[in-house]
C-alpha atoms as a PDB file:
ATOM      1  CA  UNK A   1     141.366 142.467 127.913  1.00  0.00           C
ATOM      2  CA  UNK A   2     144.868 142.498 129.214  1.00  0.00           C
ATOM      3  CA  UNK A   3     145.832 144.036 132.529  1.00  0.00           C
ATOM      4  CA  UNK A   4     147.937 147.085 132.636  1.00  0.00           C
ATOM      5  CA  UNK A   5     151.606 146.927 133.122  1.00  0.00           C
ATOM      6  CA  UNK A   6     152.367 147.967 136.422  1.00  0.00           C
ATOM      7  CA  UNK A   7     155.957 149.681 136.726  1.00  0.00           C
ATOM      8  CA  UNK A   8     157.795 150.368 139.956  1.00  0.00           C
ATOM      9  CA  UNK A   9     160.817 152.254 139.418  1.00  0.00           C
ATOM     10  CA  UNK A  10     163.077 152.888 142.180  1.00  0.00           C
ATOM     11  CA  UNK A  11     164.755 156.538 142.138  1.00  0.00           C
ATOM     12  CA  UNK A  12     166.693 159.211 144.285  1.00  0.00           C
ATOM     13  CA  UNK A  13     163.998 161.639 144.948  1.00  0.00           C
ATOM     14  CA  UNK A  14     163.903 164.772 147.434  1.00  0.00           C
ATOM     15  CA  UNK A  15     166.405 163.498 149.408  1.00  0.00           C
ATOM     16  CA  UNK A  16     165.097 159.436 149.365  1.00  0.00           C
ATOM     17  CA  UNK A  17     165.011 157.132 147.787  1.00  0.00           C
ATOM     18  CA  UNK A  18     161.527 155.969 146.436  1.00  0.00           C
ATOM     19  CA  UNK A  19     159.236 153.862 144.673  1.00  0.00           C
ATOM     20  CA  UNK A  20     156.758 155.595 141.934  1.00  0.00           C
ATOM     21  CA  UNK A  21     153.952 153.691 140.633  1.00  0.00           C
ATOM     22  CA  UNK A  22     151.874 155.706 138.352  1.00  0.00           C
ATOM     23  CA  UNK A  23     153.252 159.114 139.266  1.00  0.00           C
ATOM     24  CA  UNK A  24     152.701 158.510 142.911  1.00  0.00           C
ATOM     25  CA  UNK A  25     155.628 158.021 145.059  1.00  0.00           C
ATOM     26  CA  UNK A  26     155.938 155.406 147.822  1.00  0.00           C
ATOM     27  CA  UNK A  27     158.642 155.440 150.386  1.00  0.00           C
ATOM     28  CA  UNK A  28     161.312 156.873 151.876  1.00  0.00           C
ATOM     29  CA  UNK A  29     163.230 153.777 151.490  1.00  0.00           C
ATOM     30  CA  UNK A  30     166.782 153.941 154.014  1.00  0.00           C
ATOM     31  CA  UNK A  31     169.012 152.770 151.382  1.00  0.00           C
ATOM     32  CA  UNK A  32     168.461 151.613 147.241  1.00  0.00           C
ATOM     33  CA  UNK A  33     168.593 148.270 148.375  1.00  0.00           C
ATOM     34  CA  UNK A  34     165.787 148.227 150.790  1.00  0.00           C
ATOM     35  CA  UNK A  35     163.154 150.415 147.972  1.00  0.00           C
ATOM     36  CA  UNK A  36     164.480 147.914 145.445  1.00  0.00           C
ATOM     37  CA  UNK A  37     163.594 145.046 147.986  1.00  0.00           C
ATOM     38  CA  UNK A  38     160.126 146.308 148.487  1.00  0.00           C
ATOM     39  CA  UNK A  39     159.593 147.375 144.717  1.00  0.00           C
ATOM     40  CA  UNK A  40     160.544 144.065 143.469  1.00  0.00           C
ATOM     41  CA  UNK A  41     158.416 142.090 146.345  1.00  0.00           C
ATOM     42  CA  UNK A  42     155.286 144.190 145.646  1.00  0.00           C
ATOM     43  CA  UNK A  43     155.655 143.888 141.705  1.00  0.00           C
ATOM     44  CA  UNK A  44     156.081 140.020 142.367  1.00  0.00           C
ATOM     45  CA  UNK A  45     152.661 139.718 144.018  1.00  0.00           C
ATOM     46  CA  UNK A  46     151.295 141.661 141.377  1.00  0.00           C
ATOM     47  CA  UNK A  47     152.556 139.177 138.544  1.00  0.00           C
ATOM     48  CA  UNK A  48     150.688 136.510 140.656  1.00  0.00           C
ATOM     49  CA  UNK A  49     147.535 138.419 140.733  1.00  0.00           C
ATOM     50  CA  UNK A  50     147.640 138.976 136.223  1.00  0.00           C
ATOM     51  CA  UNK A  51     149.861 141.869 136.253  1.00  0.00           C
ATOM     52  CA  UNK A  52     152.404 142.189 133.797  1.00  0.00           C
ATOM     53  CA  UNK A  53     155.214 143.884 136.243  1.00  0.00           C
ATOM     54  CA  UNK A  54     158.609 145.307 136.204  1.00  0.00           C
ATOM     55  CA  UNK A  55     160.790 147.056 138.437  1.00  0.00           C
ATOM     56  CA  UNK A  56     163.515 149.474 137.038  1.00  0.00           C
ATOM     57  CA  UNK A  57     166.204 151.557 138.514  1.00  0.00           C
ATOM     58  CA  UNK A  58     166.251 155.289 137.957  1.00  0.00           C
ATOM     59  CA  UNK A  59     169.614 156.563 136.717  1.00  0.00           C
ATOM     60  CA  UNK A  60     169.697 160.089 135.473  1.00  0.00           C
ATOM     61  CA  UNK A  61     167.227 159.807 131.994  1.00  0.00           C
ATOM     62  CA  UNK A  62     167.774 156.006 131.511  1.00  0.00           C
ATOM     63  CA  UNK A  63     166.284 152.886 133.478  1.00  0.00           C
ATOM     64  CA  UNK A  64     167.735 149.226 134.500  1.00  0.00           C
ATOM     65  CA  UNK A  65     165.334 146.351 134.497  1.00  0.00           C
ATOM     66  CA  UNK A  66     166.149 144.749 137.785  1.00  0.00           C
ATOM     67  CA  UNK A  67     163.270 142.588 137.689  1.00  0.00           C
ATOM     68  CA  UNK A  68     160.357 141.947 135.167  1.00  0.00           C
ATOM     69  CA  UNK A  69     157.564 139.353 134.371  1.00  0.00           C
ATOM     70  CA  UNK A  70     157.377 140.027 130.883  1.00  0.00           C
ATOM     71  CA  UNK A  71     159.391 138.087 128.599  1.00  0.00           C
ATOM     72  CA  UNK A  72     160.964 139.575 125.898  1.00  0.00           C
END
């Protein structure tokens, strides 16, 4: 049975920015690049530990892979 895929995606949120993992958010974050830091050191530890992982930046309706374990 594979793991799920564990997707941190870093948005503007209420003021913040944020992380949200499975509709719960995680943060405030001072600046993008400090929730992208954390979102794409967490997701690495989950890749060791099975995960398939990804991070992706919220802009507007579409997403940016920043950082993923799955190859294409």
């Amino acid at each position: 049975m594979s793991l799920p895929h564990a997707r941190y995606i870093v948005l503007h949120h209420d003021g913040a920015w944020k992380i949200n993992l499975d509709n719960k958010y995680y943060g405030p974050f001072a600046t993008q690049a400090a929730a992208v830091a954390s979102a794409t050191d967490t997701a690495r530890k989950a890749s060791e530990g099975g995960y398939p992982a990804s991070v992706l930046l919220m802009k507007g309706t579409d997403f940016e892979t920043l950082w993923t374990s799955v190859a294409d």
